[in-house]
PDB file of N, CA and C in Angstrom:
ATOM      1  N   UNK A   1     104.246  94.082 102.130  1.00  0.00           N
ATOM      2  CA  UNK A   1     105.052  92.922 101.814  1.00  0.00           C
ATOM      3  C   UNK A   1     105.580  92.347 103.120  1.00  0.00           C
ATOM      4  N   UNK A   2     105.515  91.308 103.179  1.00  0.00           N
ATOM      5  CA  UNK A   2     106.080  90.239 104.651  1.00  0.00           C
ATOM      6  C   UNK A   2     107.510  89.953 104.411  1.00  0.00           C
ATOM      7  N   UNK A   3     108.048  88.941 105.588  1.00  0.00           N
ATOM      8  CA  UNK A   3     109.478  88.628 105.364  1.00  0.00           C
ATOM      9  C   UNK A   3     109.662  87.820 104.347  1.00  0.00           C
ATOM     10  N   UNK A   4     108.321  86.438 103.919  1.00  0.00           N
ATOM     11  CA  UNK A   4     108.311  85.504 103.189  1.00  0.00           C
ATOM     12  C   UNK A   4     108.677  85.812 101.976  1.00  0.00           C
ATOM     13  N   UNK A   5     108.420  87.207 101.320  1.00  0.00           N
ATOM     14  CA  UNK A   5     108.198  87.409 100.009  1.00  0.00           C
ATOM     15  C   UNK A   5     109.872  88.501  99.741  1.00  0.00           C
ATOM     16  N   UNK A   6     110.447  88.409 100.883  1.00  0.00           N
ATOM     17  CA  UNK A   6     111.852  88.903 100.957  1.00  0.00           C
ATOM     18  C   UNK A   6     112.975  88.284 101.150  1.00  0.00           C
ATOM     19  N   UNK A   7     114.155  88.380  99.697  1.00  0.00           N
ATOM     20  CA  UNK A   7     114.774  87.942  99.905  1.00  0.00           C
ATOM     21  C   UNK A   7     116.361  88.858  99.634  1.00  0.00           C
ATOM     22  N   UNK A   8     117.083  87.476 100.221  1.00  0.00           N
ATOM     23  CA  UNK A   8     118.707  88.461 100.927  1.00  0.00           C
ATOM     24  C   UNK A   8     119.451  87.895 100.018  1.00  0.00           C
ATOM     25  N   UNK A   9     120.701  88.937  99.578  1.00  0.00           N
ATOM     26  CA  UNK A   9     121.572  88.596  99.157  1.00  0.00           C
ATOM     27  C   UNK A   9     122.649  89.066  99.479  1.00  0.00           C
ATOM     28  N   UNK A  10     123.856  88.379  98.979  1.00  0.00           N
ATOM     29  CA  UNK A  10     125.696  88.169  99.506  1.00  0.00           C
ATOM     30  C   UNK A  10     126.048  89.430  98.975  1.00  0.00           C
ATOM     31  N   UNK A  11     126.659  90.644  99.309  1.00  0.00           N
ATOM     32  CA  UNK A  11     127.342  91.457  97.825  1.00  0.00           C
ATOM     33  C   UNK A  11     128.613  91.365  99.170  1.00  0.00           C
ATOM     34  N   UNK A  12     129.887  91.125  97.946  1.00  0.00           N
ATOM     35  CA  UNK A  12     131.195  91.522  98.662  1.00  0.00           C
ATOM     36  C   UNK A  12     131.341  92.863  97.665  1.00  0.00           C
ATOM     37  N   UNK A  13     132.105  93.765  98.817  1.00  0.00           N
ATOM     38  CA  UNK A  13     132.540  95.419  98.460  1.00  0.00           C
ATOM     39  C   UNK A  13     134.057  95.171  98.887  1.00  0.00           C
ATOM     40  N   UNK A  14     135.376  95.684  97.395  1.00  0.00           N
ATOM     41  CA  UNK A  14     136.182  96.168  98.087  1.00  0.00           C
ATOM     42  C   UNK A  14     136.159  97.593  98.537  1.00  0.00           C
ATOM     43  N   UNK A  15     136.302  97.933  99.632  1.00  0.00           N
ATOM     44  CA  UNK A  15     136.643  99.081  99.700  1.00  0.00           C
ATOM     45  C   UNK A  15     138.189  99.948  99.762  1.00  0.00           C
ATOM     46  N   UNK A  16     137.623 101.614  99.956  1.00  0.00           N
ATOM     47  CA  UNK A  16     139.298 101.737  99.987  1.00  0.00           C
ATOM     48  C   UNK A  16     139.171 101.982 101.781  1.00  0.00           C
ATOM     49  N   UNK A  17     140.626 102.324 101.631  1.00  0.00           N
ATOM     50  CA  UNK A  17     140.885 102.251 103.596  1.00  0.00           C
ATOM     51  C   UNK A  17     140.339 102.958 104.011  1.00  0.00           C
ATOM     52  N   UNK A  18     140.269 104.653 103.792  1.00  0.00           N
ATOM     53  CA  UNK A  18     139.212 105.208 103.994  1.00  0.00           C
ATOM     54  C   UNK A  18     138.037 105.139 104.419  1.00  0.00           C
ATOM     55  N   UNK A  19     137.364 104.251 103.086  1.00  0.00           N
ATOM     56  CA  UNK A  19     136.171 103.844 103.215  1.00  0.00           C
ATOM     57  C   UNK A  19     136.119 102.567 104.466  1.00  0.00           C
ATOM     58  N   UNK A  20     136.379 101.879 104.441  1.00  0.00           N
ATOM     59  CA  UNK A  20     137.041 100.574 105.713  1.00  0.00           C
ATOM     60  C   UNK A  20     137.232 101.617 106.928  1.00  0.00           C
ATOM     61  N   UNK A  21     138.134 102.515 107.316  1.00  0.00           N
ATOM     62  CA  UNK A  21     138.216 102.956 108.585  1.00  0.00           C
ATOM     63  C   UNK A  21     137.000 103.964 109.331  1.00  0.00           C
ATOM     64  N   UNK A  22     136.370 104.857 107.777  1.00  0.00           N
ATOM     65  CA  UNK A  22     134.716 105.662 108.148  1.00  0.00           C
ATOM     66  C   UNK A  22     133.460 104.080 108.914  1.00  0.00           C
ATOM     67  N   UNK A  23     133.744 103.307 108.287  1.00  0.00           N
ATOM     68  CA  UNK A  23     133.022 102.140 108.656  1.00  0.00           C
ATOM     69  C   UNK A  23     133.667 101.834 110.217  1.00  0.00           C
ATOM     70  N   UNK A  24     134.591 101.332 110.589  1.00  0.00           N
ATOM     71  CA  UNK A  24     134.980 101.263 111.257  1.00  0.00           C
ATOM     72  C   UNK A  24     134.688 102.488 113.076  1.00  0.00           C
ATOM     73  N   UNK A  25     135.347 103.579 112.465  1.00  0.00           N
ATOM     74  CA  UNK A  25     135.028 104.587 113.358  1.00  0.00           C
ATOM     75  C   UNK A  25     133.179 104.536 113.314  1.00  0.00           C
ATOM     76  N   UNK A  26     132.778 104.301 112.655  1.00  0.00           N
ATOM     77  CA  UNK A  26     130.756 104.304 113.262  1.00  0.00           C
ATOM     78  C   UNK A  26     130.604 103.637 114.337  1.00  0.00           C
ATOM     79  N   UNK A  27     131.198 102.071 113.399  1.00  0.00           N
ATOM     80  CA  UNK A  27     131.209 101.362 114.352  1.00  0.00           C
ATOM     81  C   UNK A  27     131.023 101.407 115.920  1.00  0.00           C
ATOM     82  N   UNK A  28     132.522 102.073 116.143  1.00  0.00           N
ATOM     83  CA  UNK A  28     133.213 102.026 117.636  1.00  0.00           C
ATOM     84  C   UNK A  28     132.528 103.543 118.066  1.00  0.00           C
ATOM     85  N   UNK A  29     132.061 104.358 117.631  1.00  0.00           N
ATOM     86  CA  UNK A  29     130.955 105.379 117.897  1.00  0.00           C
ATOM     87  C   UNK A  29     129.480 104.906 118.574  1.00  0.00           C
ATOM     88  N   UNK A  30     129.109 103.597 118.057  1.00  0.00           N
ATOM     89  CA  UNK A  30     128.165 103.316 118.394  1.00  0.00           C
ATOM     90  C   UNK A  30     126.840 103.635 116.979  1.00  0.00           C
ATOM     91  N   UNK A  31     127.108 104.644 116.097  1.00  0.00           N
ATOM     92  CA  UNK A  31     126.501 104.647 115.390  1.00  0.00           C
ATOM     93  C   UNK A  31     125.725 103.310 115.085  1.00  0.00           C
ATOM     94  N   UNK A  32     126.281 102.459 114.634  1.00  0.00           N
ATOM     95  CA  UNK A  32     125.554 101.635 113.735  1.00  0.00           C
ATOM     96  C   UNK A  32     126.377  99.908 114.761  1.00  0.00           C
ATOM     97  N   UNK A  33     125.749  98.943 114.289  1.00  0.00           N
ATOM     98  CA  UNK A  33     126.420  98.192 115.495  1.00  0.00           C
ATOM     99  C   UNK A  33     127.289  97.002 114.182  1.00  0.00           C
ATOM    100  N   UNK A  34     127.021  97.066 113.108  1.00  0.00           N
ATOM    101  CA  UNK A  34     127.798  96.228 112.046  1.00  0.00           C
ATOM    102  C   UNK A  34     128.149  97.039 110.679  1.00  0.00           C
ATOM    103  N   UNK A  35     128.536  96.368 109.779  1.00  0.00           N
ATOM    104  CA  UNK A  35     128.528  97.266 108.593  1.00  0.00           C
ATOM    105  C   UNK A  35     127.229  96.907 107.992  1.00  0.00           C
ATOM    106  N   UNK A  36     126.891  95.881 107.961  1.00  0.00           N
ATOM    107  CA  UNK A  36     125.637  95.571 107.132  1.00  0.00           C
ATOM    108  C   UNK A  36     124.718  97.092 107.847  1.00  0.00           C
ATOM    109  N   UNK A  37     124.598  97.119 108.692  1.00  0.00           N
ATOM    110  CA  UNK A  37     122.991  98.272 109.162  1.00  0.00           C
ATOM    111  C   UNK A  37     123.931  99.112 108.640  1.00  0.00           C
ATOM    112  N   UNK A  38     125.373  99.426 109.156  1.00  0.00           N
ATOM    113  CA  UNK A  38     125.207 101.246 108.196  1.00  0.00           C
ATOM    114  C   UNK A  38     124.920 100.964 107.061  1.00  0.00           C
ATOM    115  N   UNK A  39     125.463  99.773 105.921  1.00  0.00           N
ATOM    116  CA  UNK A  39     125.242 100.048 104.686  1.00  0.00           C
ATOM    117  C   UNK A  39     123.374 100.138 104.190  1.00  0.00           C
ATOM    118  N   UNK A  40     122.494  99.498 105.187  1.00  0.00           N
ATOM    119  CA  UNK A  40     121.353  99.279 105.321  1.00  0.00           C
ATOM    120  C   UNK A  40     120.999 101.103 105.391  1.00  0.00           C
ATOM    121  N   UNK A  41     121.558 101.405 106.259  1.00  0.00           N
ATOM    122  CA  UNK A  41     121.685 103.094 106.776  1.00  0.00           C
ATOM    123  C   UNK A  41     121.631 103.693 105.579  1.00  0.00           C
ATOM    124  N   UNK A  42     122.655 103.876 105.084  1.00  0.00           N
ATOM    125  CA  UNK A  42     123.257 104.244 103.215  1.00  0.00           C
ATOM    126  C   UNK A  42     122.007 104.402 102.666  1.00  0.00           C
ATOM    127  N   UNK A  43     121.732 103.016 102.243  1.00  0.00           N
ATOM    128  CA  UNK A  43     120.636 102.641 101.307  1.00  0.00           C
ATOM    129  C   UNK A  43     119.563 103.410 101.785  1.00  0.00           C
ATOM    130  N   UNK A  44     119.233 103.238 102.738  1.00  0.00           N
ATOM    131  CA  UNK A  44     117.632 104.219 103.332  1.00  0.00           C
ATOM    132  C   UNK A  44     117.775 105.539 102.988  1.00  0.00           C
ATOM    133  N   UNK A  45     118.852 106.153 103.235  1.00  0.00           N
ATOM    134  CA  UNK A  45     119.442 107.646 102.920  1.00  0.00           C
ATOM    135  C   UNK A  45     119.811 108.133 102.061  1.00  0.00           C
ATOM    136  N   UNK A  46     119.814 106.621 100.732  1.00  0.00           N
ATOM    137  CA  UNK A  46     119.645 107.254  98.887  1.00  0.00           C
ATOM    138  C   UNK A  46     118.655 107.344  98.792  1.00  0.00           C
ATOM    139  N   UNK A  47     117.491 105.981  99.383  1.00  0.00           N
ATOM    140  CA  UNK A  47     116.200 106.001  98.810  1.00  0.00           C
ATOM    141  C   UNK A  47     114.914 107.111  99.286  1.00  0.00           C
ATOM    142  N   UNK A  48     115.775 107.893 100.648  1.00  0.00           N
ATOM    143  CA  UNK A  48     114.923 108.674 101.206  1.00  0.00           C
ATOM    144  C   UNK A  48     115.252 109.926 100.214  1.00  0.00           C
ATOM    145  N   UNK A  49     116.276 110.395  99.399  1.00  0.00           N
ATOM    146  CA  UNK A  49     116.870 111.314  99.136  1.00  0.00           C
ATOM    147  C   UNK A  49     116.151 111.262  97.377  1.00  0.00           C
ATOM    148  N   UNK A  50     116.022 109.861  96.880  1.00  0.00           N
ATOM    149  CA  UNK A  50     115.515 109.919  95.674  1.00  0.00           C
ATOM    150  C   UNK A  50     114.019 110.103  95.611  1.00  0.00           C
ATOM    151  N   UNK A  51     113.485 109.571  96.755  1.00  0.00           N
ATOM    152  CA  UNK A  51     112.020 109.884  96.772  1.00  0.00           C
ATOM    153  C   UNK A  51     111.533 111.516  97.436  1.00  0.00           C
ATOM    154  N   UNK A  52     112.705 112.116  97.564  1.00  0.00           N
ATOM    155  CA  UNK A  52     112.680 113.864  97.651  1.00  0.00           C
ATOM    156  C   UNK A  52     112.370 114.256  96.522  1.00  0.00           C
ATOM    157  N   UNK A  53     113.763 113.818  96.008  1.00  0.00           N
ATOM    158  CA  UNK A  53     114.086 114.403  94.170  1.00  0.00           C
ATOM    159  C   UNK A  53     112.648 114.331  93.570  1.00  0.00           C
ATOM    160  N   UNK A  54     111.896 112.893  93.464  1.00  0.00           N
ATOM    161  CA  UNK A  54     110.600 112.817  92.374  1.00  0.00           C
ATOM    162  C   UNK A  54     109.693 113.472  92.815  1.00  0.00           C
ATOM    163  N   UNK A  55     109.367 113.895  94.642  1.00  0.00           N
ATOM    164  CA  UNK A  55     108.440 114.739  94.862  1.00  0.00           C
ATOM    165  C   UNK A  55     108.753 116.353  94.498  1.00  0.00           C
ATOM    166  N   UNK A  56     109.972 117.016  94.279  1.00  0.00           N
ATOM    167  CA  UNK A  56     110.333 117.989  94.225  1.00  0.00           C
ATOM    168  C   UNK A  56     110.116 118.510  92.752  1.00  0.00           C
ATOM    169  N   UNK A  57     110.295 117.147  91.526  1.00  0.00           N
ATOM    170  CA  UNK A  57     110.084 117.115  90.448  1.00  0.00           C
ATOM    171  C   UNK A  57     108.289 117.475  90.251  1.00  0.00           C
ATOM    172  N   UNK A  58     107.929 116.782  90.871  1.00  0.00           N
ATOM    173  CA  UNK A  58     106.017 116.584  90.721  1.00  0.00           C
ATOM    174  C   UNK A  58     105.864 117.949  91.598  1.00  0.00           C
ATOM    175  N   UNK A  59     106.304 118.252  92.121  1.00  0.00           N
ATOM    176  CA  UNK A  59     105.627 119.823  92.647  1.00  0.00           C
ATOM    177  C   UNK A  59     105.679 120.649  91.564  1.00  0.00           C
ATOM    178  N   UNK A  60     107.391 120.918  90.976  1.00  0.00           N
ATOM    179  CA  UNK A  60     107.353 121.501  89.806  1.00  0.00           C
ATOM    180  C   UNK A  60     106.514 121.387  88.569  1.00  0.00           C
ATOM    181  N   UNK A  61     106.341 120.517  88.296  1.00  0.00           N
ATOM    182  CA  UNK A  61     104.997 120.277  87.586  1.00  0.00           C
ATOM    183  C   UNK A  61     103.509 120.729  87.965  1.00  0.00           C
ATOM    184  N   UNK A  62     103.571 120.071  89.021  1.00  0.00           N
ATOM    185  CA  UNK A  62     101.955 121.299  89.491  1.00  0.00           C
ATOM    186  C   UNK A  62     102.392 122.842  89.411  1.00  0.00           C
ATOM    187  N   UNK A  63     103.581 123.032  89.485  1.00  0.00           N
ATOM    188  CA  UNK A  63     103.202 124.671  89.577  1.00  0.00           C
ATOM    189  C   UNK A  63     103.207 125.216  88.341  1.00  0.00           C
ATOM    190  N   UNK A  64     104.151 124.442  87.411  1.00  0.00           N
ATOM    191  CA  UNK A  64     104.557 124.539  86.256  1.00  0.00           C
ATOM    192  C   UNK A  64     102.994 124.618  85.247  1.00  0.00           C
ATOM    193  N   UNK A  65     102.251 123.563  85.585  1.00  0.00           N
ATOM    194  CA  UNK A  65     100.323 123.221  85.393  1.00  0.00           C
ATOM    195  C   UNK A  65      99.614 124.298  85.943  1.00  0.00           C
ATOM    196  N   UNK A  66      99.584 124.623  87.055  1.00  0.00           N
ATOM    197  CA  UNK A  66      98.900 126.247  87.552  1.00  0.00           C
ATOM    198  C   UNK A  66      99.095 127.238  86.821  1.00  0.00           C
ATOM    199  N   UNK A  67     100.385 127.376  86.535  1.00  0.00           N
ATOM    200  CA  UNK A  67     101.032 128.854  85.837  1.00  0.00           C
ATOM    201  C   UNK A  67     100.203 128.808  84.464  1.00  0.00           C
ATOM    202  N   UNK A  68     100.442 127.383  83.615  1.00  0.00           N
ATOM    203  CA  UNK A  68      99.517 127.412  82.523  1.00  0.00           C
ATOM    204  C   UNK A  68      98.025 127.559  82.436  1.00  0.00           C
ATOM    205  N   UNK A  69      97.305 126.775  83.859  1.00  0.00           N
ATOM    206  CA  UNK A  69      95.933 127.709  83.838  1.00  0.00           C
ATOM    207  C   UNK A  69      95.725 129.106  84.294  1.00  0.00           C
ATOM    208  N   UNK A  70      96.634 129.514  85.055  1.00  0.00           N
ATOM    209  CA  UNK A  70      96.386 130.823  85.158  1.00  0.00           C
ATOM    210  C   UNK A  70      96.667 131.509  83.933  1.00  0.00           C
ATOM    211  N   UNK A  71      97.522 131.150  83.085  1.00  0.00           N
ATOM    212  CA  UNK A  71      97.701 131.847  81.727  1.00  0.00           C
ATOM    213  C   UNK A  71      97.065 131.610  80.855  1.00  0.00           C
ATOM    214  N   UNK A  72      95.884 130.914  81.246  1.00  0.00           N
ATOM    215  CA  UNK A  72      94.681 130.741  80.161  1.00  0.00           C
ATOM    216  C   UNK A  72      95.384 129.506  79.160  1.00  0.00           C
ATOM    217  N   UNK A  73      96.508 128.756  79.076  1.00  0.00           N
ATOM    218  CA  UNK A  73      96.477 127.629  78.420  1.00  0.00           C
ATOM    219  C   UNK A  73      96.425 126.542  78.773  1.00  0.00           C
ATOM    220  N   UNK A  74      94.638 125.985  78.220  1.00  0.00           N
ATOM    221  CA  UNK A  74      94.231 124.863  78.774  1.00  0.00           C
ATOM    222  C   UNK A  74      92.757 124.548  77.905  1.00  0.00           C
ATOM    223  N   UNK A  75      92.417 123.449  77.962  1.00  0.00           N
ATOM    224  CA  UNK A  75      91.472 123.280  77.184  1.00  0.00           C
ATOM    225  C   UNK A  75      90.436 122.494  78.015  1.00  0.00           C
ATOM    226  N   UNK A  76      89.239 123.308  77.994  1.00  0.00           N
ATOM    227  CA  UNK A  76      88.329 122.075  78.723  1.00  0.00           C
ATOM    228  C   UNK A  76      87.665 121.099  78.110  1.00  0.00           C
ATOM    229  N   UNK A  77      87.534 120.178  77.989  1.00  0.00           N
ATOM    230  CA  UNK A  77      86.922 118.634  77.543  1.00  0.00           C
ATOM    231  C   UNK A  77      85.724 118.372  78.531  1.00  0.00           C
ATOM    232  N   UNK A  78      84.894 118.132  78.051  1.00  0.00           N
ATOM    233  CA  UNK A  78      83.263 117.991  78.666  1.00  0.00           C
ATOM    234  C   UNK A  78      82.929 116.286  78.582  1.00  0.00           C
ATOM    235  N   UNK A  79      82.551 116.326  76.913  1.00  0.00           N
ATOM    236  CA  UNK A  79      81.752 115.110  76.205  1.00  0.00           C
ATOM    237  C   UNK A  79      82.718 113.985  76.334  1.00  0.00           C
ATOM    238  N   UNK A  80      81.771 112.872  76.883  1.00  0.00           N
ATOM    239  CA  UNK A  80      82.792 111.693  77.301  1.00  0.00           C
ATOM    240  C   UNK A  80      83.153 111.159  75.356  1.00  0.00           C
ATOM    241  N   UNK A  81      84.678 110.809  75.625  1.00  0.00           N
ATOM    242  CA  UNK A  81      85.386 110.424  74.509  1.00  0.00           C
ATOM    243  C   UNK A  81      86.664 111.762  73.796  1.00  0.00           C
ATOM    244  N   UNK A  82      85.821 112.749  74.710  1.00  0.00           N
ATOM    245  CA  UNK A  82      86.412 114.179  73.899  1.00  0.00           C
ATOM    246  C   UNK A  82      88.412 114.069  74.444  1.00  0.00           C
ATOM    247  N   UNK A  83      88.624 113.237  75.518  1.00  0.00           N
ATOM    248  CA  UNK A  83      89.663 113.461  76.491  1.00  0.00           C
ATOM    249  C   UNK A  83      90.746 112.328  75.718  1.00  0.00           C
ATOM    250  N   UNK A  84      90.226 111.531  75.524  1.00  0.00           N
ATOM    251  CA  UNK A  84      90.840 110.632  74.400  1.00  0.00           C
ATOM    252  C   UNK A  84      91.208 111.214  73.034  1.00  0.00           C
ATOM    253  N   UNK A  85      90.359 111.633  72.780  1.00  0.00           N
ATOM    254  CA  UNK A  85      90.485 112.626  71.422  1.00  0.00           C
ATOM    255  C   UNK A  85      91.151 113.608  71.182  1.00  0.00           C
ATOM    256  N   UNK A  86      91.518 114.105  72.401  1.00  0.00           N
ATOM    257  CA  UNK A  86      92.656 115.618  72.522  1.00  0.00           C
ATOM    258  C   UNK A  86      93.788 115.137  72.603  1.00  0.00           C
ATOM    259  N   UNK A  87      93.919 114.081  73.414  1.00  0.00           N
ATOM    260  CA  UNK A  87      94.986 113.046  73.573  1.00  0.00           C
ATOM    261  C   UNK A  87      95.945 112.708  72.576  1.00  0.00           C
ATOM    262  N   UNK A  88      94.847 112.070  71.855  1.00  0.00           N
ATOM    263  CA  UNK A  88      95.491 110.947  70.230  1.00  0.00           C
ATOM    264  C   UNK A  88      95.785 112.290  69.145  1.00  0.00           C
ATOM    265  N   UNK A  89      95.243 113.791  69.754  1.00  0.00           N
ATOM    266  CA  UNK A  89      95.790 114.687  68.748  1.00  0.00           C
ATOM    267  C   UNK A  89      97.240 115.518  69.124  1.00  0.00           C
ATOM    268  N   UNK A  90      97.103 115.562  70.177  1.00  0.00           N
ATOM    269  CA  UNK A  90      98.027 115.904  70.984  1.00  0.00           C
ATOM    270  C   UNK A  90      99.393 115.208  70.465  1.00  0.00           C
ATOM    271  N   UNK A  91      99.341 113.554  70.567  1.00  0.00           N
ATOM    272  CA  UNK A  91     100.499 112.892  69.785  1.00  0.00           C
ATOM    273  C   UNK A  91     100.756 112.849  68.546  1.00  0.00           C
ATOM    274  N   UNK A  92      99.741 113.300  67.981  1.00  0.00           N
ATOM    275  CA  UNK A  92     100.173 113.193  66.373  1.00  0.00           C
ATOM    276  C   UNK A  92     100.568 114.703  66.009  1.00  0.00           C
ATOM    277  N   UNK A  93     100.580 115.542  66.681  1.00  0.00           N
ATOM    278  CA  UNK A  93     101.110 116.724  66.493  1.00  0.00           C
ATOM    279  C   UNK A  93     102.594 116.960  66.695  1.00  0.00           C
ATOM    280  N   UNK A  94     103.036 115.744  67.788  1.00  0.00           N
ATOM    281  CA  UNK A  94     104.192 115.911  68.434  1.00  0.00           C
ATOM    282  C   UNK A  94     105.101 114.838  67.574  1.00  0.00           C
ATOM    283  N   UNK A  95     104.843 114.143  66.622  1.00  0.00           N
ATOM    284  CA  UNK A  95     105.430 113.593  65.666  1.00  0.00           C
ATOM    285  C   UNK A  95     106.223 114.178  64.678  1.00  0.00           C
TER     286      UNK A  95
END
């Protein structure tokens, strides 16, 4: 995606003083050189933290999927149509 197809918007935050003086002290640290980049900062550091979580989730699942073929529950499907068919039974069981 390019800049063209990006767009910005206004959000006003009250904060508490706290929150206002942690901003502040970055600031004058050098951390970050405005509030917009730390809050830019923030944001990168939920979205890096949520895209942990879903990979951590999907591992569990593969292992969670291994454990069941190693325990022999699994079904192999060969004949094209058969995979659809286990499928559409699969949901009507779970009804």
């Amino acid at each position: 995606m390019n800049e063209d197809h990006l767009t910005k918007s206004t959000v006003r935050l009250e904060l508490e003083a706290e929150e206002a003086a942690f901003i502040d002290q970055e600031i004058s640290r050098g951390a970050c050189a405005t509030a917009e980049d730390l809050l830019r900062a923030g944001l990168h550091l939920l979205e890096k933290s949520e895209r942990q979580r879903r990979i951590a989730e999907l591992r569990t699942m593969i292992d969670e999927a291994d454990a069941d073929v190693d325990a022999g529950r699994f079904s192999e499907l060969g004949a094209l149509g058969e995979l659809s068919d286990y499928v559409k039974e699969q949901a009507k069981a779970r009804r």
